[in-house]
Protein backbone atom coordinates (compact mmCIF):
# COMPACT_ATOMS: atom_id res chain seq x y z
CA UNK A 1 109.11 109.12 110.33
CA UNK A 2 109.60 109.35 106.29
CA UNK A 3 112.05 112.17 105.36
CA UNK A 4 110.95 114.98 103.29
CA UNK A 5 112.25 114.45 100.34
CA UNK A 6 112.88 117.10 97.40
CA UNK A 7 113.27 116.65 93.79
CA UNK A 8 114.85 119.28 91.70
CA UNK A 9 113.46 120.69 88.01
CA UNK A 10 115.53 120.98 85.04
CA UNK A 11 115.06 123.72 82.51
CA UNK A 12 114.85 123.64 79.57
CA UNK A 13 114.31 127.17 77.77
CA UNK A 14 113.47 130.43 79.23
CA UNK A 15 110.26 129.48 81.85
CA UNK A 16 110.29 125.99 80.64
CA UNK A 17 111.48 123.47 82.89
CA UNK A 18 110.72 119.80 83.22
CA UNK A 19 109.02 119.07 86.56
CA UNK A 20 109.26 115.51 88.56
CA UNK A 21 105.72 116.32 89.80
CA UNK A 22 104.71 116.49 85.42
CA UNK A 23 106.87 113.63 84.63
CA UNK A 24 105.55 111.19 86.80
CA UNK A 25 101.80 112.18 86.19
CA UNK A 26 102.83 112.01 82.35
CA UNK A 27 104.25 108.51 82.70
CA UNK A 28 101.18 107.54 84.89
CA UNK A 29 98.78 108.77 81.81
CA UNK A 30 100.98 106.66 79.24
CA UNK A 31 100.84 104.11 81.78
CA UNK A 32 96.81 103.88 82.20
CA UNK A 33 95.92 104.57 78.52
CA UNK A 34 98.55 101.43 77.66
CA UNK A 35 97.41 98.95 80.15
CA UNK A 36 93.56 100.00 78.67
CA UNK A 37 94.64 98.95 75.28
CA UNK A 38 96.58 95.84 76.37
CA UNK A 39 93.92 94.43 78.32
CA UNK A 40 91.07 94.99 75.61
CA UNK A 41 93.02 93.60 72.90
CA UNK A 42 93.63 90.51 75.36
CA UNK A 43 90.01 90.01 76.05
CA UNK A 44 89.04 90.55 71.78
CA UNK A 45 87.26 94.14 72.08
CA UNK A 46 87.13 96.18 68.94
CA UNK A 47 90.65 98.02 69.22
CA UNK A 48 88.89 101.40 66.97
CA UNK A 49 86.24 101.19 69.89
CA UNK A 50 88.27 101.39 72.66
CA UNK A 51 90.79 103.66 71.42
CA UNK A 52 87.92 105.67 70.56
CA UNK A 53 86.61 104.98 74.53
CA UNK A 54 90.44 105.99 75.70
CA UNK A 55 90.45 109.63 73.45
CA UNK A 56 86.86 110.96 74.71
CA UNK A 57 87.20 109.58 78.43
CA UNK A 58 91.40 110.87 78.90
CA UNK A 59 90.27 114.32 77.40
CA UNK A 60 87.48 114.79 79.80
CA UNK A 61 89.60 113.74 82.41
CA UNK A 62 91.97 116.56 81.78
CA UNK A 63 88.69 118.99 81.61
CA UNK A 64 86.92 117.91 84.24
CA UNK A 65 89.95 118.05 86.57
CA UNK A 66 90.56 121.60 86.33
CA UNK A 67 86.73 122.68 85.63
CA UNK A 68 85.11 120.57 88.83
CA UNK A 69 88.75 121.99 91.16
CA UNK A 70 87.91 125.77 89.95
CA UNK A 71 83.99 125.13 90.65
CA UNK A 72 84.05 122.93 94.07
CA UNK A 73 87.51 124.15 95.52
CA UNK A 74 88.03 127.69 94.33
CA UNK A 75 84.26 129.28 93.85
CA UNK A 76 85.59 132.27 95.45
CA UNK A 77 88.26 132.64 92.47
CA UNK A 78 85.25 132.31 90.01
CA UNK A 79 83.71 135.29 91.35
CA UNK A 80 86.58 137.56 91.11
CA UNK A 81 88.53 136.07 88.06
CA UNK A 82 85.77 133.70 86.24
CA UNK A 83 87.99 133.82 83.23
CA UNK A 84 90.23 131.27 85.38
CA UNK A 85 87.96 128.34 84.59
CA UNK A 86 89.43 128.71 81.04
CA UNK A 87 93.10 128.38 82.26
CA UNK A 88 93.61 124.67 82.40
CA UNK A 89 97.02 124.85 83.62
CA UNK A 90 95.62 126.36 87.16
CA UNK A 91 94.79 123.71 89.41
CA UNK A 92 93.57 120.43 88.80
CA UNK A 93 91.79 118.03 90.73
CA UNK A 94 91.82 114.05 90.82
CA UNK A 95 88.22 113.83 91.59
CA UNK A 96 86.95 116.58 89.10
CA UNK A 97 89.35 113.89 86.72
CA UNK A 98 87.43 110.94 88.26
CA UNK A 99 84.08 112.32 87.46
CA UNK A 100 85.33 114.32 83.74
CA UNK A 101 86.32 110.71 83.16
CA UNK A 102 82.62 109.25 83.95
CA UNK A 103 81.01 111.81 81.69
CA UNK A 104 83.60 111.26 78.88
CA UNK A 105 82.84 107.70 79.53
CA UNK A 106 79.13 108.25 79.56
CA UNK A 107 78.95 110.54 76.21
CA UNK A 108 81.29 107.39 74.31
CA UNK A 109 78.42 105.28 75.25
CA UNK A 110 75.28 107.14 74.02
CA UNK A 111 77.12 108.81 71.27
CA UNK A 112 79.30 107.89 68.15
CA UNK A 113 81.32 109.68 65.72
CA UNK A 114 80.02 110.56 62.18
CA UNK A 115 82.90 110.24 59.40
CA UNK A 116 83.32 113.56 58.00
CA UNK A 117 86.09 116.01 56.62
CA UNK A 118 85.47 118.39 59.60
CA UNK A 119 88.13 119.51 62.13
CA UNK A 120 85.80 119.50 64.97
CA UNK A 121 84.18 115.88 65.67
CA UNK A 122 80.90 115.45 64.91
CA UNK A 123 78.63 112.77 66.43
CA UNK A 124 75.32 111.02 66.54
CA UNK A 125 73.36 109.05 69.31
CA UNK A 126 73.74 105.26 69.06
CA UNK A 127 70.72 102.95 68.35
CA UNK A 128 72.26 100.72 71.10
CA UNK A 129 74.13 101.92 73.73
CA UNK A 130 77.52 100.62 74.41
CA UNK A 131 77.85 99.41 78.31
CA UNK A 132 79.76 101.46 80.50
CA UNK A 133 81.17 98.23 82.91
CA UNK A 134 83.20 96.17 80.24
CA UNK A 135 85.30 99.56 79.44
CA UNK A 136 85.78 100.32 83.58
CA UNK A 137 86.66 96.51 84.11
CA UNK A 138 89.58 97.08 81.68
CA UNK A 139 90.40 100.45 83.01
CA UNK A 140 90.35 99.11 86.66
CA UNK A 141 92.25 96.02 86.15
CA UNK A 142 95.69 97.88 86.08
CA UNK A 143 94.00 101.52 87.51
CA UNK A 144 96.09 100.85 91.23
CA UNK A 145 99.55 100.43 89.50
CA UNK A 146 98.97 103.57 87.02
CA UNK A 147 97.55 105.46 89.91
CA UNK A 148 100.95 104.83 92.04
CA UNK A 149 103.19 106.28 89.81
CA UNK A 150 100.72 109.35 89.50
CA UNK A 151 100.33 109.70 93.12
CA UNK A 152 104.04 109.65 93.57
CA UNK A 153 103.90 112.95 91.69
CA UNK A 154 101.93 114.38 94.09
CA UNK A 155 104.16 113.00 96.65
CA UNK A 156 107.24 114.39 95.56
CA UNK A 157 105.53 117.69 94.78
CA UNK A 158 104.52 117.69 98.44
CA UNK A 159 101.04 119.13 97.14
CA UNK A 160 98.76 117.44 99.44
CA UNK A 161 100.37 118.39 102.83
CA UNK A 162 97.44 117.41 105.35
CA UNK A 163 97.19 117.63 109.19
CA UNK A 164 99.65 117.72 111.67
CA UNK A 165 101.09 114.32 112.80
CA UNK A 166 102.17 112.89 116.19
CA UNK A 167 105.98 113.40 116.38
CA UNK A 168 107.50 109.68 115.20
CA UNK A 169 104.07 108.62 113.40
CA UNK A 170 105.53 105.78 111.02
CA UNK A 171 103.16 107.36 108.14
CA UNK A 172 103.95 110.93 109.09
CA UNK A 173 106.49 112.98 106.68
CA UNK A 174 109.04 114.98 108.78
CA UNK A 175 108.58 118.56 106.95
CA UNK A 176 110.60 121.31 107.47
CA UNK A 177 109.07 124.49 108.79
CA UNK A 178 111.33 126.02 105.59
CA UNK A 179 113.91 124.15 103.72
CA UNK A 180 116.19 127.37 103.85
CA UNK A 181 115.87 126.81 107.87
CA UNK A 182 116.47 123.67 108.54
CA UNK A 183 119.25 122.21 106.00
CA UNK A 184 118.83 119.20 105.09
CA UNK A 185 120.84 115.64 105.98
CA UNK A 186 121.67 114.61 102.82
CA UNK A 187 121.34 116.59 98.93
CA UNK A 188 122.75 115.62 95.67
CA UNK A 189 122.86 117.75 92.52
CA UNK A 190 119.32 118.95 93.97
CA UNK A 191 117.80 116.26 95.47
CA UNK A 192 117.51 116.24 99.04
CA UNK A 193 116.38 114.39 101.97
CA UNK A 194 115.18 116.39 105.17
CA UNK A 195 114.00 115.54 108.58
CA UNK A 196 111.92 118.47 110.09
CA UNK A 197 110.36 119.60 112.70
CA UNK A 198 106.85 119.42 111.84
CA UNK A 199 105.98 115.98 111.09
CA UNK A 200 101.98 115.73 108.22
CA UNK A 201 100.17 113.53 106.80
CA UNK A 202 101.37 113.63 103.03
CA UNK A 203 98.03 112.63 101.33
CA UNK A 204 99.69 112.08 98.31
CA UNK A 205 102.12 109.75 99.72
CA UNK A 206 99.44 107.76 101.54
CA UNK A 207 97.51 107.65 98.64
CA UNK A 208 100.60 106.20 96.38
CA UNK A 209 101.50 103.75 99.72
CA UNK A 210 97.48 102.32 99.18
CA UNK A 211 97.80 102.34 95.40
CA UNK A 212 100.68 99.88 95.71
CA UNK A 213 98.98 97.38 98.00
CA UNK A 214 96.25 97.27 95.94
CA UNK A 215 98.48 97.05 92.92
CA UNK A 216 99.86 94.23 94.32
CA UNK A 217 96.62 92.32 95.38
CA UNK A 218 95.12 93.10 91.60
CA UNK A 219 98.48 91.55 89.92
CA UNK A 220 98.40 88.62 92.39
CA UNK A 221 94.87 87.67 90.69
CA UNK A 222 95.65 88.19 86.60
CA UNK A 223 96.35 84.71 86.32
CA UNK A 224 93.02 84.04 87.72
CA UNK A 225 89.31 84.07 84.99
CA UNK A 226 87.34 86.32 87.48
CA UNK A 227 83.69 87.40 86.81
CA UNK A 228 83.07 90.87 84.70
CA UNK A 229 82.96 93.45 87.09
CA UNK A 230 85.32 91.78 89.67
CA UNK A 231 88.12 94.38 89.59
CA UNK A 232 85.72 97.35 89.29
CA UNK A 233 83.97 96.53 92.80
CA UNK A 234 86.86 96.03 94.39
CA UNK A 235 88.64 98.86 93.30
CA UNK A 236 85.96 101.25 93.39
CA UNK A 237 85.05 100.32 97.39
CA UNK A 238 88.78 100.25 97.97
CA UNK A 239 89.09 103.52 96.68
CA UNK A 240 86.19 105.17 97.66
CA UNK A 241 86.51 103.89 101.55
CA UNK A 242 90.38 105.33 101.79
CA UNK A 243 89.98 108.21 100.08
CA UNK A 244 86.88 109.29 101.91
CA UNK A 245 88.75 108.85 105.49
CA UNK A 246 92.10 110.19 103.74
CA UNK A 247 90.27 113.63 103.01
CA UNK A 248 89.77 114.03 107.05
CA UNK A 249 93.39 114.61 107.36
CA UNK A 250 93.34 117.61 104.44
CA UNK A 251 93.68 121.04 105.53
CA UNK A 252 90.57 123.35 104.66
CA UNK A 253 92.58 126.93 104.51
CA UNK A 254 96.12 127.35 103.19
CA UNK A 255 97.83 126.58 99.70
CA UNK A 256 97.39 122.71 100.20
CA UNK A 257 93.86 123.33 102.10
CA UNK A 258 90.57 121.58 100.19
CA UNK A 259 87.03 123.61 100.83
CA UNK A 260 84.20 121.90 102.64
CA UNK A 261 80.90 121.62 101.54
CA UNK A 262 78.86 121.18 104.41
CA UNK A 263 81.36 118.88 106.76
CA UNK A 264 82.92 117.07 103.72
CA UNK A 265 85.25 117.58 100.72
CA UNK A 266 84.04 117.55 96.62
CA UNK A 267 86.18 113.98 96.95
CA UNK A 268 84.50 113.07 99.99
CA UNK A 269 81.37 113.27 98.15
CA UNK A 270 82.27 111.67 95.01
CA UNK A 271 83.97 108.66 97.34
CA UNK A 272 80.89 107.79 98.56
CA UNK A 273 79.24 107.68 95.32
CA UNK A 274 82.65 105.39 94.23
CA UNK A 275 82.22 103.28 97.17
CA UNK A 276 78.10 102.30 96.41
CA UNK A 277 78.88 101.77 92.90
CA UNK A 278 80.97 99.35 93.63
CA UNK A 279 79.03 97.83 96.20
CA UNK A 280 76.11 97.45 93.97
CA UNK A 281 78.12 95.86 91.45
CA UNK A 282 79.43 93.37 93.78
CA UNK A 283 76.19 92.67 95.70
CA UNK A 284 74.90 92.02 91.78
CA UNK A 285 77.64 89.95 91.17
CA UNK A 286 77.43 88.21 94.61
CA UNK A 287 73.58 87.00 93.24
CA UNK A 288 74.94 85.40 90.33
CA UNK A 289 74.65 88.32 87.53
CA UNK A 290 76.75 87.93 84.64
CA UNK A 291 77.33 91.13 82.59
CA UNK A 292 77.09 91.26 79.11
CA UNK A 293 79.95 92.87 77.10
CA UNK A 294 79.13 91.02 73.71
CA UNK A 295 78.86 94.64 71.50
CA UNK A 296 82.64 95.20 72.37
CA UNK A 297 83.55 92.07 71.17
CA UNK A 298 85.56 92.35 67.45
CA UNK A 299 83.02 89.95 65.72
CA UNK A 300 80.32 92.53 66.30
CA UNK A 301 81.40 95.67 67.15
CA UNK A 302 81.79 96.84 63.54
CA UNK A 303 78.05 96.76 63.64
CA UNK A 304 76.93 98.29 67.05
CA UNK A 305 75.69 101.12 67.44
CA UNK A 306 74.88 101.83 63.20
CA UNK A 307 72.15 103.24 61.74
């Protein structure tokens, strides 16, 4: 089995105190929103564009993640505090990110931004819209290797403790019933490895373990010229089909427990809806389509979208 394995905070001032679980979620984000910029500039989209693209589709992300967790994991919490959907620092969910990221994504593409002297933004609808697959080819290209380090977060944070595992599962984490009750084998200035008694399925760990194969099949094929639309099939079936078996294993009561709507999970839901996306790109592509990203490109994008 895979110890249980404990990372220690450090503080910094009063409450304040730098988490693992924060760090590696914050490196993940600098990460993603790097690779985005790299791999645009590399194929000659309008830099302004897609830094524009990166602002409205990271900030939804953040939204949507704790907005969609309040509304399709905690409804009951709504009821009795509804002011918690305001509290972004409650609870945040990777598929209310996922989908706050479409509709980011989908608002950069009808909308643009009107110069002005105002604080807030201020925009107007585009006379063309700008397509939505040339901005999630560049996203998806590096999304498995960003999506590790992120999911390690989760792993270390032990926040996605699922179902009980046979005892010696390779894939099974041996958790302690309670750290202060079985001591650990090995700890160093905080860290700590344990091997407990009641082996799970860390979700986050699995989920990190998948990112990395797929990271590594993606980076095998950069040196390829693949067709637009290439890396978002395959990453959104990938994704989709794991993560929609993955959720089986989640607990539906208890602090890591995920509510069911119906039989399924919000993420169970949205995984489908990942998984025939991508399909239907890659049946498209399978036919011969060729996508069209030409308004991205530099030579024209000063003009798309103007009135």
């Amino acid at each position: 089995m895979i110890p249980y394995f404990v990372a220690p905070s450090f503080p910094i001032f009063g409450p304040l105190a730098i988490h693992p679980f924060g760090v590696l979620v914050a490196l993940s984000v600098l990460l993603g929103t790097s690779f985005i910029a790299r791999r645009g500039d590399l194929v000659g989209y309008d830099s302004d564009t897609i830094q524009d693209f990166v602002t409205r589709s990271m900030l939804c992300a953040f939204l949507g993640g704790h907005v969609f967790d309040q509304l399709f994991y905690h409804p009951d919490e709504l009821l009795t505090r509804p002011w918690a959907i305001f509290m972004l620092w409650e609870g945040l969910s990777s598929a209310g990110g996922f989908l706050g990221t479409f509709l980011g994504a989908l608002h950069w593409s009808l909308y643009e931004q009107v110069p002005g002297d105002s604080f807030l933004p201020r925009y107007r609808r585009r006379s063309q819209r700008l397509p939505l697959l040339p901005v999630t080819e560049i996203t998806l290209h590096d999304f498995p290797v960003a999506w590790f380090v992120g999911r390690l977060g989760c792993a270390v944070a032990h926040d996605h403790l699922g179902a009980a595992a046979p005892a010696g599962h390779w894939l099974a984490v041996a958790a302690p019933v309670h750290p202060a009750l079985e001591p650990p084998f090995w700890s160093w200035h905080g860290f700590a490895l344990y091997a407990g008694s009641q082996p799970r399925f860390d979700l986050g760990l699995l989920e990190a373990l998948w990112a990395g194969v797929i990271g590594i099949a993606f980076i095998s094929t950069w040196s390829r010229r693949l067709p637009l639309g290439a890396y978002s099939a395959a990453a959104l079936m990938a994704y989709g089909y794991v993560r929609f078996f993955l959720d089986f294993y989640r607990l539906e009561t208890g602090s890591t427990g995920d509510k069911r709507w119906g039989e399924l999970t919000f993420a169970q839901y949205l995984s489908i809806a990942l998984f025939l996306t991508g399909f239907g790109i890659a049946t498209r592509l399978a036919r011969g389509t060729r996508f069209d990203d030409s308004l991205l490109l530099r030579k024209v994008a000063a003009g798309a979208g103007r009135e």
